[in-house]
C-alpha atoms as a PDB file:
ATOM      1  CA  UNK A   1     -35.933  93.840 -43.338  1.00  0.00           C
ATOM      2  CA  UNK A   2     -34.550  90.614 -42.139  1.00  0.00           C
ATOM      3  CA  UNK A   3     -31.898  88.605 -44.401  1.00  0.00           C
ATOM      4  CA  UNK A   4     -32.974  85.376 -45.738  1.00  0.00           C
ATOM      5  CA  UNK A   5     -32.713  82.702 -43.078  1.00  0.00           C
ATOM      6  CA  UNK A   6     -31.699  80.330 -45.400  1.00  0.00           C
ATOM      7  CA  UNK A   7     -28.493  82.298 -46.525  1.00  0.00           C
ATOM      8  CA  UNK A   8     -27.366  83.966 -43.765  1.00  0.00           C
ATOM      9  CA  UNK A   9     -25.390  81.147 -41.833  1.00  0.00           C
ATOM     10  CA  UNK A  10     -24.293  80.171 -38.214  1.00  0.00           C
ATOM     11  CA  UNK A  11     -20.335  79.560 -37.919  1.00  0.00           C
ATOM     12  CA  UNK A  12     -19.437  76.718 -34.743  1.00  0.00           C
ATOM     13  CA  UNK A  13     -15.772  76.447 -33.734  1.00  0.00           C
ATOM     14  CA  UNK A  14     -15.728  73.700 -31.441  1.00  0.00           C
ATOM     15  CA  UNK A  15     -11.941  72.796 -30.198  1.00  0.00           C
ATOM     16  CA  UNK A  16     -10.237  70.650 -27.843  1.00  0.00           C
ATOM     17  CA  UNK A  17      -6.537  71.867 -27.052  1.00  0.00           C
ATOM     18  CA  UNK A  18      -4.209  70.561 -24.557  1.00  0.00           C
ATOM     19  CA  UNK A  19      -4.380  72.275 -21.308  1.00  0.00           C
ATOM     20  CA  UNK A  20      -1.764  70.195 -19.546  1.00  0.00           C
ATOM     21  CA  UNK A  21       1.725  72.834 -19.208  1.00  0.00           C
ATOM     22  CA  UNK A  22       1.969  75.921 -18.841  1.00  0.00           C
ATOM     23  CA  UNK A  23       2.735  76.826 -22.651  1.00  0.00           C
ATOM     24  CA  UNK A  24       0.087  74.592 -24.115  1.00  0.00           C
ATOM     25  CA  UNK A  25      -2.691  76.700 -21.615  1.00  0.00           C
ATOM     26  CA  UNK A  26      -1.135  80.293 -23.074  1.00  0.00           C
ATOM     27  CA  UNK A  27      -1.875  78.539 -26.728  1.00  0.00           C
ATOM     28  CA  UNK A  28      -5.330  77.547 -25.762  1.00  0.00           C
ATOM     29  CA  UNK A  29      -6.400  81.391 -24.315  1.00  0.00           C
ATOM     30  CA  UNK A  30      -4.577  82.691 -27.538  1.00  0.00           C
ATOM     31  CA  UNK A  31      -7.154  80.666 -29.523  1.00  0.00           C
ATOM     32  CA  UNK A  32      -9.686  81.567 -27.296  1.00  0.00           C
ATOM     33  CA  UNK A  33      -8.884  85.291 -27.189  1.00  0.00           C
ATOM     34  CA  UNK A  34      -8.599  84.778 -31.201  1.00  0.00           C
ATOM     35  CA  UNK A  35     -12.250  83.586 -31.317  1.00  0.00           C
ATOM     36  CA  UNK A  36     -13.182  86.452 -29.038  1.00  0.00           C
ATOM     37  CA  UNK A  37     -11.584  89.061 -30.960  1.00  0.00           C
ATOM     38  CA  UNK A  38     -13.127  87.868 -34.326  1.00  0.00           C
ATOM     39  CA  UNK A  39     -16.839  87.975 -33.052  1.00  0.00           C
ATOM     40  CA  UNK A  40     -17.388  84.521 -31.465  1.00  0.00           C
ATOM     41  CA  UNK A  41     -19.174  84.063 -28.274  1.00  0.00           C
ATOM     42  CA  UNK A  42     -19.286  81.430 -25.770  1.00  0.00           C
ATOM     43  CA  UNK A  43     -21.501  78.537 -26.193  1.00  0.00           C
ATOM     44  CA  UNK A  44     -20.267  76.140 -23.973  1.00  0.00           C
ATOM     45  CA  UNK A  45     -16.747  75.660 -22.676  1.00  0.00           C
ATOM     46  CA  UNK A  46     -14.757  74.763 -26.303  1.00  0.00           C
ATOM     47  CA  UNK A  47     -18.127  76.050 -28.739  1.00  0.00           C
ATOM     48  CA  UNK A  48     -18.242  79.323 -29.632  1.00  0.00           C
ATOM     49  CA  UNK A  49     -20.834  80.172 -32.507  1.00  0.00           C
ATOM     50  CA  UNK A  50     -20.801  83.464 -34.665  1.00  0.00           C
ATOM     51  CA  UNK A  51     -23.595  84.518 -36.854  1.00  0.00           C
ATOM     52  CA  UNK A  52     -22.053  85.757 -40.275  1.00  0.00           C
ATOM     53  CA  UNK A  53     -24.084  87.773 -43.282  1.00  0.00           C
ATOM     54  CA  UNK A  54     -23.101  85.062 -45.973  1.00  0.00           C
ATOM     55  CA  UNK A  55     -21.511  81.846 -46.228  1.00  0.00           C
ATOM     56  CA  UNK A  56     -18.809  83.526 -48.256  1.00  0.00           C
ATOM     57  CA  UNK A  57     -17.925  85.245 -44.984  1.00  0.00           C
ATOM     58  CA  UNK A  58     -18.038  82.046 -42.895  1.00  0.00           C
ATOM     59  CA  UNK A  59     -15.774  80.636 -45.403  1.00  0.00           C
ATOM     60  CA  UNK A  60     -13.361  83.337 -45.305  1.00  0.00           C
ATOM     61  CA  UNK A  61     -13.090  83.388 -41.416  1.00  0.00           C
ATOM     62  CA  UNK A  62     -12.338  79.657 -41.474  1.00  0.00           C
ATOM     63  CA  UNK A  63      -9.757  79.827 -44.088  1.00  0.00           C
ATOM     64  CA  UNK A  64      -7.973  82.320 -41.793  1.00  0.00           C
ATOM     65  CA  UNK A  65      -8.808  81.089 -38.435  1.00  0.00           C
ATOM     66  CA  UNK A  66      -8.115  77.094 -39.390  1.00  0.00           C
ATOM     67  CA  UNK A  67      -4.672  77.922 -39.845  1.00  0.00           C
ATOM     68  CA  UNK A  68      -3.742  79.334 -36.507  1.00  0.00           C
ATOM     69  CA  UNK A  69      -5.095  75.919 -34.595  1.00  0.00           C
ATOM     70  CA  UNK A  70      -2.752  75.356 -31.912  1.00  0.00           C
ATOM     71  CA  UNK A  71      -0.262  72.261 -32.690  1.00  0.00           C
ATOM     72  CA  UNK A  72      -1.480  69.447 -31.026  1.00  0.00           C
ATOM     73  CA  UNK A  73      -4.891  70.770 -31.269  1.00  0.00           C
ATOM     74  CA  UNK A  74      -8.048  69.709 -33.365  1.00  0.00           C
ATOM     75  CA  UNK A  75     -10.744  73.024 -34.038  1.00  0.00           C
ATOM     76  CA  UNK A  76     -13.934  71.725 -36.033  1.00  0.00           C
ATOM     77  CA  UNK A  77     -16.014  74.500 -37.930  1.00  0.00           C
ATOM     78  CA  UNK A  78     -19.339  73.724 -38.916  1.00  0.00           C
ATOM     79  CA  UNK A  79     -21.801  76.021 -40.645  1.00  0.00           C
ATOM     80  CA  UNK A  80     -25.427  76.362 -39.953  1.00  0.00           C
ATOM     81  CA  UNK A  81     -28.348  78.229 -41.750  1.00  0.00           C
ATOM     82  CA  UNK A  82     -30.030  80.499 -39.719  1.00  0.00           C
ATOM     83  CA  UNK A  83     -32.860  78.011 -40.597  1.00  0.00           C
ATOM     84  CA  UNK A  84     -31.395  75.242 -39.333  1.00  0.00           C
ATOM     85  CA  UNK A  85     -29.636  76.920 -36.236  1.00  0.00           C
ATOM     86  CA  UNK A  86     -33.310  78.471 -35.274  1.00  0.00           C
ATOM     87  CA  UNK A  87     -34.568  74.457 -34.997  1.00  0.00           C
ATOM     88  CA  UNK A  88     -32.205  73.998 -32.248  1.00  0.00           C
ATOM     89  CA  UNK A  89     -33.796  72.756 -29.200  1.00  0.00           C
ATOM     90  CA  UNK A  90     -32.249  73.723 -25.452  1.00  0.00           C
ATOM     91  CA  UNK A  91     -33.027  72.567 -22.288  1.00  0.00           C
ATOM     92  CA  UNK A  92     -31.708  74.387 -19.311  1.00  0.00           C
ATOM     93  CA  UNK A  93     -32.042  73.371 -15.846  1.00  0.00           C
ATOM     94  CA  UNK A  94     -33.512  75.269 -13.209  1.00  0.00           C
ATOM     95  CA  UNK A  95     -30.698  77.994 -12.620  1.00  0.00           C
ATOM     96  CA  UNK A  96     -29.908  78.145 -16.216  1.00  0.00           C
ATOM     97  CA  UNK A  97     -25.934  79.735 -16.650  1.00  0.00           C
ATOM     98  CA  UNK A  98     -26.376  81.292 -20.066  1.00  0.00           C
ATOM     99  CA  UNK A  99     -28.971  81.650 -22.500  1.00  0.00           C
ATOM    100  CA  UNK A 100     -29.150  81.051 -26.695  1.00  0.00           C
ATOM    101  CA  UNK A 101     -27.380  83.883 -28.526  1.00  0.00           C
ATOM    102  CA  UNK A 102     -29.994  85.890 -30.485  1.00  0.00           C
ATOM    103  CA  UNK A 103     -29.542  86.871 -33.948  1.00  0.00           C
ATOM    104  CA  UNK A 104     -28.222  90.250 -34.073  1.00  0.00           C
ATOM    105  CA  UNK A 105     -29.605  93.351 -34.347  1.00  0.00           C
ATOM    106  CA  UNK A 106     -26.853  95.094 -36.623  1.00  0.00           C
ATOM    107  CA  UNK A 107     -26.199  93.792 -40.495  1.00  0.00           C
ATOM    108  CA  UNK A 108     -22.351  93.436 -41.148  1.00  0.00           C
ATOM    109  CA  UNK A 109     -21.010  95.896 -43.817  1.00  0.00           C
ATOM    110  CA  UNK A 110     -18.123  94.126 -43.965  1.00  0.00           C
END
């Protein structure tokens, strides 16, 4: 049985982080490897989306991930229904690099 699409909720981290020495690029693939680690994948370059069970959960994850933004860094997380995130509407061109992230197949447990 599916969740409700209305409850079960998108999480997009969208970040722009200094790339410009050699310190500031080891903060910026810490964040990214952060991301990674917690279940994001790649949108675009700087989005990475994560479907979570609840908004509780999306909630939690931001309250720890906000935190470890990179100084002189701005992250923006923004939470989407399933609803809402299934009215998207893409348009690739004709050698398209990635495609949409489906809604997965497994239900977190925790």
């Amino acid at each position: 049985m599916r969740p409700n699409s209305w409850r079960t909720v998108w999480l997009v981290a969208m970040f722009d982080l200094p790339t410009d020495t050699k310190e500031a690029r080891r903060r910026y693939t810490r964040f990214r490897n952060l991301l990674l680690k917690d279940g994001f994948g790649q949108l675009q370059y700087s989005i990475y989306i994560r479907h979570c069970a609840s908004f509780a959960k999306a909630q939690a994850l931001v309250e720890r991930l906000g935190p470890r933004t990179p100084r002189e860094g701005h992250v923006l997380f923004f939470f989407l229904t399933d609803k809402q995130y299934g009215m998207t509407r893409e348009f690739f061109g004709p050698k398209p690099a990635r495609l949409k992230p489906d809604v997965p197949a497994q239900i977190e447990m925790f």
